[in-house]
Every structure is written in structure tokens, then in C-alpha cells.
C-alpha atoms as a PDB file:
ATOM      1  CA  UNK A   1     -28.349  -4.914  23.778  1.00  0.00           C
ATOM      2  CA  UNK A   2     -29.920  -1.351  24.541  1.00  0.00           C
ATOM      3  CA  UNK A   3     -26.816  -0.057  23.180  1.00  0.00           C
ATOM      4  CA  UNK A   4     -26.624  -1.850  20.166  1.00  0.00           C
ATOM      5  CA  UNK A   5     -30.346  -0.936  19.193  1.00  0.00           C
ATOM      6  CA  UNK A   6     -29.867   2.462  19.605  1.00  0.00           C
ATOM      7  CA  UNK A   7     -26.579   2.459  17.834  1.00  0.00           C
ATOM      8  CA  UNK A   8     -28.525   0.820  14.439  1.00  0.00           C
ATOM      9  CA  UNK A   9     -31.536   2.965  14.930  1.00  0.00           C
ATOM     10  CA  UNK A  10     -29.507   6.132  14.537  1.00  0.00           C
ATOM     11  CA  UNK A  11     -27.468   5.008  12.090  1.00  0.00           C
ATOM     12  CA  UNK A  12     -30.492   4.284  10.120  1.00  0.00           C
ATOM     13  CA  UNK A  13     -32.267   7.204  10.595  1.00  0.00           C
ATOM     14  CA  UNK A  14     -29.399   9.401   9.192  1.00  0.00           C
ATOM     15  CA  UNK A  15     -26.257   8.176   7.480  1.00  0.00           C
ATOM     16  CA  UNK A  16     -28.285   5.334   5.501  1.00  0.00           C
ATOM     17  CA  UNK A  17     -30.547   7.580   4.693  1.00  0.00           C
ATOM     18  CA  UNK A  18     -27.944  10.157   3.445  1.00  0.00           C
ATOM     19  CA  UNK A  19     -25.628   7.463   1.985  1.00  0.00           C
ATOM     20  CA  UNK A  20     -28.096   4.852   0.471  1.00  0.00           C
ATOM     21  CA  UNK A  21     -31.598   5.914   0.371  1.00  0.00           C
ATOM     22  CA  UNK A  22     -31.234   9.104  -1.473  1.00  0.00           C
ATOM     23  CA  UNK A  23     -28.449   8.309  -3.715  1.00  0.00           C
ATOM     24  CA  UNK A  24     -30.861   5.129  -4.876  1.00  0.00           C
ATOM     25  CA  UNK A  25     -34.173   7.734  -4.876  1.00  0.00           C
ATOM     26  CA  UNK A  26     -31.091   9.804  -7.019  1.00  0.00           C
ATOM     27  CA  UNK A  27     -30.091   7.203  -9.672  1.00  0.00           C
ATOM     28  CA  UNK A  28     -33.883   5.738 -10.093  1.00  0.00           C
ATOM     29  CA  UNK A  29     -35.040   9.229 -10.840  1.00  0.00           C
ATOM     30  CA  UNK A  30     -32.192   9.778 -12.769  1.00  0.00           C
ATOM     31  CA  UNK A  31     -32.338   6.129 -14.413  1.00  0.00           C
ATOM     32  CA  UNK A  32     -28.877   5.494 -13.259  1.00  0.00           C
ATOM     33  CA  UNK A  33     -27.507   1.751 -13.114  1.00  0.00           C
ATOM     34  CA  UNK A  34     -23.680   0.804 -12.914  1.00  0.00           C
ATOM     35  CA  UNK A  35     -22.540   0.506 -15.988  1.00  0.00           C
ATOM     36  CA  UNK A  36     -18.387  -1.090 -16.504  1.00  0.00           C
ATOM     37  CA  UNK A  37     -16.234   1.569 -17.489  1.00  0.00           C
ATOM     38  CA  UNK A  38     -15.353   1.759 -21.139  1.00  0.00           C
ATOM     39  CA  UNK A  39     -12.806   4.172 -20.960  1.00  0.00           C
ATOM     40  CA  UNK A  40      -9.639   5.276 -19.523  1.00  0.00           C
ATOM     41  CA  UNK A  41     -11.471   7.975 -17.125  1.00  0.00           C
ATOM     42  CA  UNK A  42     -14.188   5.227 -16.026  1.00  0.00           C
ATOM     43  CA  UNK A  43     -11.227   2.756 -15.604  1.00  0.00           C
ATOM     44  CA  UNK A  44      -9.867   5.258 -13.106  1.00  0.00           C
ATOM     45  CA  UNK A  45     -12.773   6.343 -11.432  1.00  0.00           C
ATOM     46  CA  UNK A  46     -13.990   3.323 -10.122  1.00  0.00           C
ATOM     47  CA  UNK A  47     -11.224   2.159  -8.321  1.00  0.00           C
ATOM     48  CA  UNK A  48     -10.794   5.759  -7.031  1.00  0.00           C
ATOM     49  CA  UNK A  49     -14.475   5.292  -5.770  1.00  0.00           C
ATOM     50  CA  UNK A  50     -14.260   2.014  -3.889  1.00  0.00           C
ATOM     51  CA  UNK A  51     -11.034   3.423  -2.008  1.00  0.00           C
ATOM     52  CA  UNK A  52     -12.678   6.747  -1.185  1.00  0.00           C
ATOM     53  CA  UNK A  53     -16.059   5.014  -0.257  1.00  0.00           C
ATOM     54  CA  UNK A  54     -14.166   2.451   1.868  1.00  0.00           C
ATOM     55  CA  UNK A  55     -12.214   5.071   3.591  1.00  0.00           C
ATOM     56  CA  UNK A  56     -15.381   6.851   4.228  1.00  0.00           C
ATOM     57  CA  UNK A  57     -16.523   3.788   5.759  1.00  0.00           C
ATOM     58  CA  UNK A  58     -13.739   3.242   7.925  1.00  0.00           C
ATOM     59  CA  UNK A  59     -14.037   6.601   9.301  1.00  0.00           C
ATOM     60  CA  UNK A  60     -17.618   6.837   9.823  1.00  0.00           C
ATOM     61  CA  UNK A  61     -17.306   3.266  11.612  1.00  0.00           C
ATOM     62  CA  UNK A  62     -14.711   4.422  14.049  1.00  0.00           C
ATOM     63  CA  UNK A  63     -16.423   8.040  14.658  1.00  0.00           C
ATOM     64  CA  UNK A  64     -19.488   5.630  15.677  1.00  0.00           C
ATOM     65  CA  UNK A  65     -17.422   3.349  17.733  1.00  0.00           C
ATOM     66  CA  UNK A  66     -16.078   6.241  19.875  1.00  0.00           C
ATOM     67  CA  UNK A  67     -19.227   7.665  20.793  1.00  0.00           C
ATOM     68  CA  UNK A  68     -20.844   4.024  21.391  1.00  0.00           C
ATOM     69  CA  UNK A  69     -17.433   2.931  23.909  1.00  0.00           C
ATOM     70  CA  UNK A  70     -16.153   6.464  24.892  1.00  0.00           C
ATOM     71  CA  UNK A  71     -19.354   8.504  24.480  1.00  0.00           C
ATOM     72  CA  UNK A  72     -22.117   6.355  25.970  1.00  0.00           C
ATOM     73  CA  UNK A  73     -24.333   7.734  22.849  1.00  0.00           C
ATOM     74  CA  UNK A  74     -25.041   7.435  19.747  1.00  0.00           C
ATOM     75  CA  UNK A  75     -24.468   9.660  16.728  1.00  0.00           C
ATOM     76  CA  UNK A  76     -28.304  10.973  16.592  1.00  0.00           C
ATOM     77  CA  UNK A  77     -29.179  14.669  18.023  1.00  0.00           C
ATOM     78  CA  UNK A  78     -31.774  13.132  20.200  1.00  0.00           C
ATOM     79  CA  UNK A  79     -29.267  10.692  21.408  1.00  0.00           C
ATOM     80  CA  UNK A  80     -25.955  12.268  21.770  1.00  0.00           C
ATOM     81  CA  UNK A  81     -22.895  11.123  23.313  1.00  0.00           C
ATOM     82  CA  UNK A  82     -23.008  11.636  27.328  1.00  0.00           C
ATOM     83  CA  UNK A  83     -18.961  12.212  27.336  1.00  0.00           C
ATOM     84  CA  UNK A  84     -17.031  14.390  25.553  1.00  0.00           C
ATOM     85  CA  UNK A  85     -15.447  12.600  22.618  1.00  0.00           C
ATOM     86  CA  UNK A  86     -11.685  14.143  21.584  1.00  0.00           C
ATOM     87  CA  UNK A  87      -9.721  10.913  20.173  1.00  0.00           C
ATOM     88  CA  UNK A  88      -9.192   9.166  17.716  1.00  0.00           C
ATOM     89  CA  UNK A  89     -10.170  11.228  14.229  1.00  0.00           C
ATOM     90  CA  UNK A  90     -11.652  13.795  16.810  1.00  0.00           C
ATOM     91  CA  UNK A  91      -8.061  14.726  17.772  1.00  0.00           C
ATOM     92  CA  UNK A  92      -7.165  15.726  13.697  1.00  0.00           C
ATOM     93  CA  UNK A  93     -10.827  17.117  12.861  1.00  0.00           C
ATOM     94  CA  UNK A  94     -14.022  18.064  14.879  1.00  0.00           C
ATOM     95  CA  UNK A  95     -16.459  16.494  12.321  1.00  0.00           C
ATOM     96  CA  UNK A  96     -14.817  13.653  11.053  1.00  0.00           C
ATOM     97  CA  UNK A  97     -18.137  11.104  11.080  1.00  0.00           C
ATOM     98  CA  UNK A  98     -19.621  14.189   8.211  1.00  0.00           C
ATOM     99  CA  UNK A  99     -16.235  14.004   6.820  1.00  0.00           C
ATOM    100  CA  UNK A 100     -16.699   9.985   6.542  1.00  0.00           C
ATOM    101  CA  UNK A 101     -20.577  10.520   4.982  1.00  0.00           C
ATOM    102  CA  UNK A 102     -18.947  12.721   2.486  1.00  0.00           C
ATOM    103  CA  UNK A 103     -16.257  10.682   1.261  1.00  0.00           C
ATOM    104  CA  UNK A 104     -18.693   7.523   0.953  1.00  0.00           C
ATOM    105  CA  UNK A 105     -21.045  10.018  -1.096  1.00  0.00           C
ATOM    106  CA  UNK A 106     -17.799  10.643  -2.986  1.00  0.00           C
ATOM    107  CA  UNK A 107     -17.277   7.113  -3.805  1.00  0.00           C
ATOM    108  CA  UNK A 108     -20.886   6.337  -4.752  1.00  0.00           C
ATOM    109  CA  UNK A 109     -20.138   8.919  -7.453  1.00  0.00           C
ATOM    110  CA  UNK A 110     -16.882   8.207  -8.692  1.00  0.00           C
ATOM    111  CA  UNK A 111     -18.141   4.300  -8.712  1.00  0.00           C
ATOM    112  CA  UNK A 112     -21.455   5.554 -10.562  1.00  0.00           C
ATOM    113  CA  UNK A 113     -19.820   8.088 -12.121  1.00  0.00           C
ATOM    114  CA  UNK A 114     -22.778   9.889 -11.391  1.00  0.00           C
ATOM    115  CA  UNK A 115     -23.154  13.647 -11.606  1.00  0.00           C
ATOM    116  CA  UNK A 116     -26.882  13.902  -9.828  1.00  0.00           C
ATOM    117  CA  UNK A 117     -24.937  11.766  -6.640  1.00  0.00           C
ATOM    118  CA  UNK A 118     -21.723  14.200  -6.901  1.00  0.00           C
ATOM    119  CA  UNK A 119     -24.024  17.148  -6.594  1.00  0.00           C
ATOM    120  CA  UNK A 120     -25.820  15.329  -3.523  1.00  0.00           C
ATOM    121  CA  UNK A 121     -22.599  14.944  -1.954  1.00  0.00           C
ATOM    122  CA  UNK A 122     -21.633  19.013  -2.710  1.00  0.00           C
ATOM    123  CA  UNK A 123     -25.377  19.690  -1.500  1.00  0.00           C
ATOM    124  CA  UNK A 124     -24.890  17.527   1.712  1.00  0.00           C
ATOM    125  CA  UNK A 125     -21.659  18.804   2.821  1.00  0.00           C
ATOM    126  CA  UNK A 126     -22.662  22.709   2.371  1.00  0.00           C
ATOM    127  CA  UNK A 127     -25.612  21.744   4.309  1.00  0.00           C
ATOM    128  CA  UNK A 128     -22.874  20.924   7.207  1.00  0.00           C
ATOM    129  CA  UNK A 129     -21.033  23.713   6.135  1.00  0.00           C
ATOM    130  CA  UNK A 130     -23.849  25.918   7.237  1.00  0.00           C
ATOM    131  CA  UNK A 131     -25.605  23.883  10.153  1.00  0.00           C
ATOM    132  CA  UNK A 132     -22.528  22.834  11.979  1.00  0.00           C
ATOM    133  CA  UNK A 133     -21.253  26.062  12.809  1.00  0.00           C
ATOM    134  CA  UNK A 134     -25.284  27.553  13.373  1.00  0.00           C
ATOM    135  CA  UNK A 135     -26.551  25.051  15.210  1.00  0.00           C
ATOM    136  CA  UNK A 136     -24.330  22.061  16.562  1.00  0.00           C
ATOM    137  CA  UNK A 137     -21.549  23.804  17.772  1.00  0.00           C
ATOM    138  CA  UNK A 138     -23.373  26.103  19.911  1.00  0.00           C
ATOM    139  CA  UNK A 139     -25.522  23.308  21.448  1.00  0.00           C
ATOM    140  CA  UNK A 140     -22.150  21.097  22.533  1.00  0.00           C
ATOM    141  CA  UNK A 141     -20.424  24.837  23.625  1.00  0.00           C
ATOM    142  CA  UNK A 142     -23.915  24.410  25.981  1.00  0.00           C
ATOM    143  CA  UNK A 143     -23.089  20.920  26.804  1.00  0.00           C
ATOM    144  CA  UNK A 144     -19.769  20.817  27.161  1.00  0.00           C
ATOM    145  CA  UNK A 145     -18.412  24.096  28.241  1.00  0.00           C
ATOM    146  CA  UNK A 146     -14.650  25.008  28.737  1.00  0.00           C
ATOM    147  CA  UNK A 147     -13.260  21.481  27.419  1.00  0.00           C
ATOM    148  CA  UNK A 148     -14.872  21.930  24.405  1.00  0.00           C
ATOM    149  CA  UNK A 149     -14.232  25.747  23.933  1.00  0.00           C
ATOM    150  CA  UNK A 150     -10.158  24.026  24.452  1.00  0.00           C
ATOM    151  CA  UNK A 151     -11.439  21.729  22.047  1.00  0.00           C
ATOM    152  CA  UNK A 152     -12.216  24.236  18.927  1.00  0.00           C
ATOM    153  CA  UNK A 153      -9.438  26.148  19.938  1.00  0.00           C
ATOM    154  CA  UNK A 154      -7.207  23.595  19.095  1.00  0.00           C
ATOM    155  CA  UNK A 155      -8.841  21.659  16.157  1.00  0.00           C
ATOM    156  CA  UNK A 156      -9.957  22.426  12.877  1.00  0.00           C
ATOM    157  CA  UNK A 157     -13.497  22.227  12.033  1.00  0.00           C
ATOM    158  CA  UNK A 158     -12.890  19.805   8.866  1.00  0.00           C
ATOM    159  CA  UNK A 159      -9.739  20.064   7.116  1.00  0.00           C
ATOM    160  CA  UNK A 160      -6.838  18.475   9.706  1.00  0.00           C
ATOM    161  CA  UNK A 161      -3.931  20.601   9.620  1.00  0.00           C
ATOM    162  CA  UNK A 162      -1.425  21.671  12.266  1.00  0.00           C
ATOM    163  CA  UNK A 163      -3.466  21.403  15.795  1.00  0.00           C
ATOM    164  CA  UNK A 164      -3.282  24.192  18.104  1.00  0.00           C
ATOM    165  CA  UNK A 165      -1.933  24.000  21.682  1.00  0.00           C
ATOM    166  CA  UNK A 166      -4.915  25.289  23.374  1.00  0.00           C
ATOM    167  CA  UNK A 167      -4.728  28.261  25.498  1.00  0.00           C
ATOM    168  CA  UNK A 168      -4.785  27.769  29.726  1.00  0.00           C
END
């Protein structure tokens, strides 16, 4: 039950803040409601959304599961995962619970077809652009050591592509 608590207080501390919070703060101030598509680009954009957003979802959801069962943490910097998380999405990408955040920020747009929440989503994932690198990966090369030094040696940052064999 500890678990489970600390699992919904991080996730509402960040991501729903990122993914809900703001983008409603976003369309009030920007008197935003969703409106049906009357044209052929809304027509496409909204199912585009909804598959984007729901992918987002199901990647975010799994990234959480791992460090819950595998982990023994939660996503949360003051709360991290006690074990070294490398499966899963974490085998293709490093980041792939940002990558999730991002794609449901995505969909909120393309549903919304929202400009203020696309350039939240752009904002949001330079801010990881920047603070990922600076700060987080430094802090789990202090945790972690050697397996994840392996790690980034052999897996992309954000974009999955061909994974490395890591050096011995």
C-alpha cells in the first residue's frame, strides 16, 4: 500500500501536472474548448491525437511500472528507483517515460488543435533536452556507476536507433 501511495503521489506531482494541469491553465488562458473538426485537417488531427496521446500513455504507464516492480521507486527525484532499470522501453531509449509525457502533450494538441499546448509540449521537451544531460545523467552516473556508463554507451538518449554493443 506504501508503494502504491508513493507511486500516485509522484505521478501527481509531475506528469499530471505537466500533462493536465498546465495544458488546462493553457487553454483557459487561452479560452480554448474542443471544438469538432470542420475540416479535412481537423478530421485528421484528432484521430492522429488520440493515437499519439494513447501511445504516450502506454509508454509512460509501462516506464512507471518498471520502476514500481523492477526499480523499487518511483519516478520522482526524491524517490528514485533503488535498482537500475534497463528493460523494457529502457533497452530502445534512456528516457522513454519523457518520451511518453511528450507524445501525450502531442496528442492534447493535435486533439485541441491547439498551438499554445504544441508550444508547451516544444517548451517541455527542450527543457529535457537541456536538464537531462546537465543534471540527471550525472546524478545516476553517481548512482549507478559502470552499469550505467555500459548503459549510455549502448543506448540512445531519445531517439531508438541501432543499440550499441557496449564496450568490456
Amino acid at each position: 500500500m506504501l508503494m502504491l501511495i508513493r507511486q500516485l503521489t509522484s505521478v501527481i506531482a509531475l506528469p499530471f501536472t505537466v500533462t493536465i494541469v498546465i495544458p488546462i491553465w493553457i487553454a483557459r488562458r487561452n479560452h480554448l474548448s474542443f471544438v469538432p473538426p470542420v475540416n479535412v485537417r481537423g478530421f485528421a488531427l484528432v484521430p492522429v491525437g488520440a493515437v499519439v496521446l494513447g501511445g504516450g500513455l502506454m509508454l509512460f504507464t509501462a516506464c512507471v511500472f518498471l520502476f514500481w516492480t523492477r526499480g523499487r521507486g518511483t519516478l520522482a527525484p526524491w524517490d528514485p528507483p533503488r535498482q537500475f532499470v534497463a528493460e523494457g522501453p529502457y533497452r530502445l531509449v534512456r528516457n522513454p517515460m519523457i518520451s511518453g509525457v511528450i507524445f501525450v502533450l502531442i496528442g492534447e494538441a493535435c486533439i485541441l488543435r491547439s498551438k499554445p499546448i504544441a508550444e508547451w509540449a516544444a517548451l517541455f521537451a527542450l527543457i529535457n533536452l537541456i536538464c537531462i544531460p546537465l543534471i540527471e545523467e550525472p546524478m545516476l552516473e553517481a548512482r549507478f556507476g559502470e552499469s550505467y556508463r555500459r548503459y549510455v554507451a549502448s543506448v540512445p538518449r531519445f531517439v531508438p536507433g541501432k543499440v550499441k554493443r557496449a564496450r568490456r
